[in-house]
Protein backbone atom coordinates (compact mmCIF):
# COMPACT_ATOMS: atom_id res chain seq x y z
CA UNK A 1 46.79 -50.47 -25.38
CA UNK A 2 46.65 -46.90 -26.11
CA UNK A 3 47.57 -44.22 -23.67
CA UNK A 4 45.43 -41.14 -23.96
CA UNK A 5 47.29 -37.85 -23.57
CA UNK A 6 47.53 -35.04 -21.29
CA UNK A 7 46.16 -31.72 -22.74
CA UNK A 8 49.08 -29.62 -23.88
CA UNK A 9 47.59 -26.80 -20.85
CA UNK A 10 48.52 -29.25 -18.26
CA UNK A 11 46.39 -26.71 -16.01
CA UNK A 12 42.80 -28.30 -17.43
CA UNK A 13 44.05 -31.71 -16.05
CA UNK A 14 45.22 -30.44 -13.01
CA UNK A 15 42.06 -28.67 -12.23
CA UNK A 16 40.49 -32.12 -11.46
CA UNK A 17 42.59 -32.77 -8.47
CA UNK A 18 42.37 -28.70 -7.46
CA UNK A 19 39.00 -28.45 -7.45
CA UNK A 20 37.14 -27.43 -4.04
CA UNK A 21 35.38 -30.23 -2.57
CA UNK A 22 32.65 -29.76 0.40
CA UNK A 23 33.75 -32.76 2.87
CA UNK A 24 30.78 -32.10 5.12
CA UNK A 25 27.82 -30.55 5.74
CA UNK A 26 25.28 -29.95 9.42
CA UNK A 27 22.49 -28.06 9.98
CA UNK A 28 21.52 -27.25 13.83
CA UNK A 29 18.59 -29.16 14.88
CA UNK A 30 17.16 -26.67 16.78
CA UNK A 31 18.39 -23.33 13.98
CA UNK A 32 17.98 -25.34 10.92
CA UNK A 33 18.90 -22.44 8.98
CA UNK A 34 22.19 -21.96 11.08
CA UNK A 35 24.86 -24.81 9.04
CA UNK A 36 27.86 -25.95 9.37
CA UNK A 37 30.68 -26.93 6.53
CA UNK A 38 34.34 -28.84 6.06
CA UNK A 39 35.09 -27.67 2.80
CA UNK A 40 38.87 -27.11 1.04
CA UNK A 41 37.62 -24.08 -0.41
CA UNK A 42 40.74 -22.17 0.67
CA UNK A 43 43.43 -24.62 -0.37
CA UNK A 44 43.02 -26.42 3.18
CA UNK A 45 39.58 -28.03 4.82
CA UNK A 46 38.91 -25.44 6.90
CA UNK A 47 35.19 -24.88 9.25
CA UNK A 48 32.86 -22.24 7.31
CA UNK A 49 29.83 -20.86 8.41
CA UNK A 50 26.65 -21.52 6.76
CA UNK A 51 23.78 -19.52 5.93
CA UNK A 52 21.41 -22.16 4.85
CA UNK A 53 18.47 -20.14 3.62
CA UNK A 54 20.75 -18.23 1.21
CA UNK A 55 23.75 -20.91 1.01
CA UNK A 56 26.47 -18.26 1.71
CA UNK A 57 29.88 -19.95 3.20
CA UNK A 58 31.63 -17.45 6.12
CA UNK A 59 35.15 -19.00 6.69
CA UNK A 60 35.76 -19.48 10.49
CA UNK A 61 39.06 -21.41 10.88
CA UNK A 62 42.41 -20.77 9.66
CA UNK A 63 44.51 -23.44 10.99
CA UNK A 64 47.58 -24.26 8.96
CA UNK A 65 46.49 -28.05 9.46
CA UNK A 66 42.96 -27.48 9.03
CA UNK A 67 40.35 -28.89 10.43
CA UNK A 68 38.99 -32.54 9.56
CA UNK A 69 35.78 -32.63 11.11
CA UNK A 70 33.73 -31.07 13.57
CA UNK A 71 30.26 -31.48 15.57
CA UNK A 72 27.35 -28.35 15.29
CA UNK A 73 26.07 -27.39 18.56
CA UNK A 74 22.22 -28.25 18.83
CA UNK A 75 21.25 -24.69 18.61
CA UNK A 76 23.56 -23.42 16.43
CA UNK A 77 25.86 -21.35 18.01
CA UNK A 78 29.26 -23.42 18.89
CA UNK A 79 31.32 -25.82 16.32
CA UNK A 80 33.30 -27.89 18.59
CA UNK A 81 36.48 -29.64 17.31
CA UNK A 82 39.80 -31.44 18.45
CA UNK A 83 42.96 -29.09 18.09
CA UNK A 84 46.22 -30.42 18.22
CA UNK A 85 49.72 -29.31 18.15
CA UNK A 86 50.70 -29.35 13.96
CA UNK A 87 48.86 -32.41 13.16
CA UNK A 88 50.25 -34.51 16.32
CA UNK A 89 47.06 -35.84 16.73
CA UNK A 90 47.19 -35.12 20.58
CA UNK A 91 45.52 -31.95 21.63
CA UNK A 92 42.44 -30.70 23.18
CA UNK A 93 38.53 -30.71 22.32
CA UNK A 94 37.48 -27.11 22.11
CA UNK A 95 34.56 -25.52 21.34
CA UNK A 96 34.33 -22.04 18.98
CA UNK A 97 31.20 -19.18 18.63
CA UNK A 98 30.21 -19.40 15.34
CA UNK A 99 29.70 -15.59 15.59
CA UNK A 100 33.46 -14.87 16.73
CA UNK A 101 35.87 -15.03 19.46
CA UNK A 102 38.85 -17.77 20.56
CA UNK A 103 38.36 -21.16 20.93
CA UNK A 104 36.96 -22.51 24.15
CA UNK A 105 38.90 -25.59 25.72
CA UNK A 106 35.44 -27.63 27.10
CA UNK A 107 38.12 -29.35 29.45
CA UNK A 108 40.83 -27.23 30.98
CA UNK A 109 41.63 -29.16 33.88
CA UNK A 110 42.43 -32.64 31.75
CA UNK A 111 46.03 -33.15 30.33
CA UNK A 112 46.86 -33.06 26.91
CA UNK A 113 45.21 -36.62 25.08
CA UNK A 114 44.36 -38.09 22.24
CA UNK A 115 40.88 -38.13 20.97
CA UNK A 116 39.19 -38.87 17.53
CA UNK A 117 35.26 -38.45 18.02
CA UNK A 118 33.29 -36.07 20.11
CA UNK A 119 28.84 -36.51 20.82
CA UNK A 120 26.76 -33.89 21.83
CA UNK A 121 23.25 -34.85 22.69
CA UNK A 122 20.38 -33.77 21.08
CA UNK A 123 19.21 -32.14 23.38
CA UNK A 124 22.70 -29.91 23.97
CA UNK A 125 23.33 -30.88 27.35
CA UNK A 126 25.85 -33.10 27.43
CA UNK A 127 28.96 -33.75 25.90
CA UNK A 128 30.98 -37.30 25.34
CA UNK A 129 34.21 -38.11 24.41
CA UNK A 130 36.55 -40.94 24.41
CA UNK A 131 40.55 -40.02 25.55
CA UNK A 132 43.12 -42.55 24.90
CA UNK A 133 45.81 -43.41 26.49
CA UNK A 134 48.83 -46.14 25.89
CA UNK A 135 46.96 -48.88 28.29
CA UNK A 136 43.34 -48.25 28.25
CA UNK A 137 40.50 -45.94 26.78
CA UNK A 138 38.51 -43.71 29.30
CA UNK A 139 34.95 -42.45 28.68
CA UNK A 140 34.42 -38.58 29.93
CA UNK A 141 30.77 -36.72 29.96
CA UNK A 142 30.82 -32.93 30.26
CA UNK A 143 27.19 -31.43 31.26
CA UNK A 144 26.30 -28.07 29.57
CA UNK A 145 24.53 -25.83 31.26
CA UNK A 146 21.83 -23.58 29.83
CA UNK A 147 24.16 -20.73 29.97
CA UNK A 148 26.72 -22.68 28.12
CA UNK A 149 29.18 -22.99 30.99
CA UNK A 150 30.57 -26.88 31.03
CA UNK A 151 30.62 -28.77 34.06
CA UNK A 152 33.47 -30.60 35.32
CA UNK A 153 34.77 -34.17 33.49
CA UNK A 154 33.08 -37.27 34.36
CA UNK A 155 34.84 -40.39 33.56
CA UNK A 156 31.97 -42.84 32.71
CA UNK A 157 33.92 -45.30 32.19
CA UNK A 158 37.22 -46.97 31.18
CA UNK A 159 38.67 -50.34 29.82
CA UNK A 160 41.79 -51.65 28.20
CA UNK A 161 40.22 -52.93 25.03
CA UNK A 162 39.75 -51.03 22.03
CA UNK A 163 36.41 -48.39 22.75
CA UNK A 164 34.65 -46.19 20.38
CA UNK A 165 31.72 -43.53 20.71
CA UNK A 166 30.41 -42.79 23.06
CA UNK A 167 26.85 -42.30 21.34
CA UNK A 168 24.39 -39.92 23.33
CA UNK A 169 20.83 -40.25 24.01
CA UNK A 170 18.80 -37.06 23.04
CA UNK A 171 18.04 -36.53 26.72
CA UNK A 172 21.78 -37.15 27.48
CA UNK A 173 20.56 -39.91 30.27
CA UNK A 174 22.51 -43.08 28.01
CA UNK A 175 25.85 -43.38 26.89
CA UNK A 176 26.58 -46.54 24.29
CA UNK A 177 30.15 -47.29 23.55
CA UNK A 178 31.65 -49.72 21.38
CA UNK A 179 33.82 -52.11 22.77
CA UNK A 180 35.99 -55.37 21.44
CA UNK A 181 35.98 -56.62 25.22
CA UNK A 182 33.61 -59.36 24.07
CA UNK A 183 34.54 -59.69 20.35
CA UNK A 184 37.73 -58.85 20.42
CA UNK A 185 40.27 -57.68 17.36
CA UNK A 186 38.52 -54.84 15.29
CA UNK A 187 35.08 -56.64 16.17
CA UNK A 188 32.75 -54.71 18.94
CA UNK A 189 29.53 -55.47 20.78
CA UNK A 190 27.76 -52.61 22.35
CA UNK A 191 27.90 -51.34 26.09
CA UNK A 192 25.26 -49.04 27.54
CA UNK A 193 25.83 -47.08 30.18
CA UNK A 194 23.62 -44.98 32.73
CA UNK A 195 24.65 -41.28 32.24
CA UNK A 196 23.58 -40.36 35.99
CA UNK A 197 25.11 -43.45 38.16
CA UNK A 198 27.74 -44.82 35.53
CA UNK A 199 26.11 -48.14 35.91
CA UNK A 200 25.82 -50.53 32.94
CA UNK A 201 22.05 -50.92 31.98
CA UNK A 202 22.76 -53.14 28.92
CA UNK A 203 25.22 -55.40 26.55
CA UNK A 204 24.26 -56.09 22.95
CA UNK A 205 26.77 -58.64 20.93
CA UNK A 206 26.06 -61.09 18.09
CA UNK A 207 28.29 -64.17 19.29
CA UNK A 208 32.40 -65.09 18.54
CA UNK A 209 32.71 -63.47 15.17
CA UNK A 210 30.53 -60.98 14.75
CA UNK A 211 30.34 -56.97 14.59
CA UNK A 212 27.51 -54.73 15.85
CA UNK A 213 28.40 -50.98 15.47
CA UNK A 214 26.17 -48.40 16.80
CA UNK A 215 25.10 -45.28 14.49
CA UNK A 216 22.49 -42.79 16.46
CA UNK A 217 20.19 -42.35 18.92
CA UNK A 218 15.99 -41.43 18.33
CA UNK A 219 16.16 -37.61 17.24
CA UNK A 220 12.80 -37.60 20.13
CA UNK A 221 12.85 -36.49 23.87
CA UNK A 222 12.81 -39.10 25.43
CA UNK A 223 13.13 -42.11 23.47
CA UNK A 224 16.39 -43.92 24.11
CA UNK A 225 16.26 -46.38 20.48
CA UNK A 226 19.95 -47.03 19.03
CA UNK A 227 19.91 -47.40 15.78
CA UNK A 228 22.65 -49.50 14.68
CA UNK A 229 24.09 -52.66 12.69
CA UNK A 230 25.14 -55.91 13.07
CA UNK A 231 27.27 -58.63 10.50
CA UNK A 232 26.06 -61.75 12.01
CA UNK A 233 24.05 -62.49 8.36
CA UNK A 234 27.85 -61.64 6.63
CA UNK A 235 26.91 -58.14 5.96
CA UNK A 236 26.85 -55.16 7.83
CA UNK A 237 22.60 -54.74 8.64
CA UNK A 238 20.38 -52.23 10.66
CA UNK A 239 18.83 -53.21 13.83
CA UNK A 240 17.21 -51.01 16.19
CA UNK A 241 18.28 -51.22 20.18
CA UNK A 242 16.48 -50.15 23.52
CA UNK A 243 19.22 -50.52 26.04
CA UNK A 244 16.87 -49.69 28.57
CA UNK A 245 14.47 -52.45 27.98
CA UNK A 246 16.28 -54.56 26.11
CA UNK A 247 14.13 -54.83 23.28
CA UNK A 248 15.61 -55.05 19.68
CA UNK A 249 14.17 -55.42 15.94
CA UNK A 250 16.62 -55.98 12.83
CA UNK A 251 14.72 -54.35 10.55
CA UNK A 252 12.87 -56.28 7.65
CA UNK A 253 14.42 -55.61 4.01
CA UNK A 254 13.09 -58.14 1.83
CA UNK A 255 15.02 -58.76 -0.93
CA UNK A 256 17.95 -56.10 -0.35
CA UNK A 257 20.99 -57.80 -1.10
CA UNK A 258 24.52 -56.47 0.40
CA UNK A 259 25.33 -53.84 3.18
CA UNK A 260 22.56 -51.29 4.30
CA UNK A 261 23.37 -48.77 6.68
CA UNK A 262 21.24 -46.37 8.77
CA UNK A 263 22.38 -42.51 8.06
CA UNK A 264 19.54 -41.02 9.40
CA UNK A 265 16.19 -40.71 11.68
CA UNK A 266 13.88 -38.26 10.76
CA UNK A 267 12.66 -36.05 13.27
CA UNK A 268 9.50 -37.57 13.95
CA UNK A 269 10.85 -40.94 14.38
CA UNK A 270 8.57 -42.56 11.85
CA UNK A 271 11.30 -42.76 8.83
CA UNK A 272 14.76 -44.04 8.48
CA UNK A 273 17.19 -43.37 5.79
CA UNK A 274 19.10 -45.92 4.65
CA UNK A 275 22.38 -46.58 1.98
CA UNK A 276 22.20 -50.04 0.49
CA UNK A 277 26.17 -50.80 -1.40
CA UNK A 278 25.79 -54.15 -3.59
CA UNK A 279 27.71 -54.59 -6.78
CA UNK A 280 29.80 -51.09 -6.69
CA UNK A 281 26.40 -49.20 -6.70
CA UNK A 282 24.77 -46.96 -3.57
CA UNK A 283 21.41 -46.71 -3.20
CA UNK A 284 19.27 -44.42 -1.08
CA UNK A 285 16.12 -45.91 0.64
CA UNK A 286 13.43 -44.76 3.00
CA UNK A 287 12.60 -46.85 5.77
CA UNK A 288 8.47 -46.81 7.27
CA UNK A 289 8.56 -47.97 11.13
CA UNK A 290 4.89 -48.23 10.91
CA UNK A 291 3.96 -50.08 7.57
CA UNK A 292 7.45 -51.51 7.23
CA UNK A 293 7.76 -51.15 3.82
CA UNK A 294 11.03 -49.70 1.96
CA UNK A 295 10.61 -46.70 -0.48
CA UNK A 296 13.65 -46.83 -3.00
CA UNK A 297 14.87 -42.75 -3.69
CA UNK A 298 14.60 -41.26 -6.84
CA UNK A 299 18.28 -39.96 -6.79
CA UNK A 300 21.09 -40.04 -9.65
CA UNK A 301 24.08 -42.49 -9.86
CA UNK A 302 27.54 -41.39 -8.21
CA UNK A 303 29.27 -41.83 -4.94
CA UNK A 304 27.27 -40.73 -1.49
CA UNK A 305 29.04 -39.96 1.21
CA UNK A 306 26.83 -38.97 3.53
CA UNK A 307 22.90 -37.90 3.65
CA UNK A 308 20.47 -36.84 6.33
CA UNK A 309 17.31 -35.32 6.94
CA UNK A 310 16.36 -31.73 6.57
CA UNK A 311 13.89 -29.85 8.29
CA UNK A 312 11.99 -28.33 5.50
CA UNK A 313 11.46 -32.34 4.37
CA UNK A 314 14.14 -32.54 1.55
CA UNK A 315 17.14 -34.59 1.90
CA UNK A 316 20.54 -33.46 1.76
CA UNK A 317 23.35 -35.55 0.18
CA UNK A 318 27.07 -35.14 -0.31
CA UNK A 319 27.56 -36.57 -3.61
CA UNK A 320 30.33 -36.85 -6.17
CA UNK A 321 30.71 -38.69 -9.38
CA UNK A 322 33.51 -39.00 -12.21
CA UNK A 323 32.57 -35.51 -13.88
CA UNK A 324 31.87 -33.53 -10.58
CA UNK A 325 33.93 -33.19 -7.43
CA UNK A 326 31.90 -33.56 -3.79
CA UNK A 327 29.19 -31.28 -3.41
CA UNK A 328 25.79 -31.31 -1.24
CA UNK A 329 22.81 -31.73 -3.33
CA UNK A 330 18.80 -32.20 -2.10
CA UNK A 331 17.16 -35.05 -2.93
CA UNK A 332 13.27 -33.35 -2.58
């Protein structure tokens, strides 16, 4: 065996594992050309503005832990994300201009808690979050009023088995959560809840065994379609979930072999975007709700972490492969 060695600079090696990396990447649904970015750019991942027209990066956190991940307001003009005390993972969800000021905490009266995810519906008005404590997992909604001013904590709902989400309709009427109360372990079926009463409106689980994970909600006023996936064939595979009426479709892939995931909806609801994984190799598909028929992506080899939709009808990708770190590129 033969050992290549390290270059006598040791600083072109290094430069690998130093480069910047963008982590993330949102654009407001309603300001598409209002962004948001995770990006180590600084030494740290920190939150940056983004002008997406001209791609120019305005840092707007400078926490000495940084900031993993955040959610983009609707309309563009909060980032909301969980600070804790020095990495202690408990902490608050707070929400911060993206034109200046302090951070907001979106739920004052609520003790310190742990927390991992945060939803805003599509259509801004509502917020969801999960806080956890040592003996059970409690669902809160926040409504947000036109003015911005939050409402006071709902607690949805609350059980002592494992819970993810929740997941947000666009209208903010439905709230799905994951929970293992039927599966059990790591496994989940899928809970729907009525935003207004708290009442349970639906259950979706795949039998003993299984795993059905939900991924997003219709991008459309109105429509209250879950996208997301199940393993009862052995792999992970989209399906698409009314909890209001009940009615699902597993979506028809032909000959696709491994996991597919849903990543994204388009706007008009007529396309979804899909990431196949068989053999070590991604692939990026388009999925036609009306002709059901799967266009394959003209898109070069390399890891994807992510892709969505963009309004101007490209497709934006974070991307990285063994000769460039993780960037976003658009896939026209």
């Amino acid at each position: 065996m033969t050992l290549h060695k390290l270059p006598e600079d040791p600083a072109l090696w290094k430069r690998r594992f130093l480069t910047p990396q963008v982590y993330w990447t949102q654009v407001a649904e309603a300001t598409p050309a209002v962004g948001l970015v995770g990006t180590d750019l600084a030494g740290m991942n920190q939150l940056y503005f983004w002008d997406v027209p001209t791609g120019e990066l305005r840092r707007l956190t400078d926490r000495p832990e940084g900031v993993p991940f955040a959610v983009l307001a609707p309309d563009g003009r909060y980032a909301y994300y969980f600070q804790d005390d020095n990495g202690s993972e408990f902490g608050r969800w707070v929400r911060l201009g993206l034109t200046g000021g302090e951070p907001e905490d979106i739920a004052p009266d609520l003790a310190t808690y742990s927390s991992w995810k945060l939803a805003l519906s599509g259509s801004g008005k509502l917020a969801g979050f999960i806080l956890a404590e040592a003996t059970a997992f409690h669902v809160y909604c926040i409504s947000i009023e036109t003015n911005g001013d939050f409402g006071a904590p709902k607690m949805l709902y609350e059980t002592p088995n494992l819970a993810e989400g929740p997941y947000l309709s666009y209208d903010g009427d439905v709230a799905v959560v994951a929970s293992s109360e039927r599966s059990g372990g790591l496994r989940f079926g899928l809970l729907a809840l009525d935003i207004e009463s708290g009442e349970a409106i639906g259950e979706l689980w795949d039998g003993p065994g299984s795993n059905v994970n939900p991924r997003l909600f219709s991008r459309i006023a109105g429509d209250t379609r879950l996208l997301a996936t199940t393993t009862r064939t052995g792999y992970r595979r989209p399906l698409m979930w009314n909890p209001r009426s009940g009615e699902r479709t597993d979506l028809e892939l032909g000959a696709v072999q491994g996991e597919v995931l849903p990543w994204d909806w388009s706007g008009d609801g007529q396309y979804i975007l899909l990431c196949s994984a068989f053999g070590a190799v991604q692939r990026l598909s388009l999925y036609d709700l009306g002709s059901k028929v799967l266009h394959a992506l003209d898109h070069p080899g390399g890891t994807y972490q992510h892709a969505y939709f963009a309004t101007d009808g490209d497709i934006y990708a974070e991307w990285e492969d063994a000769t460039h770190p993780r960037q976003l590129i658009a896939l026209v």
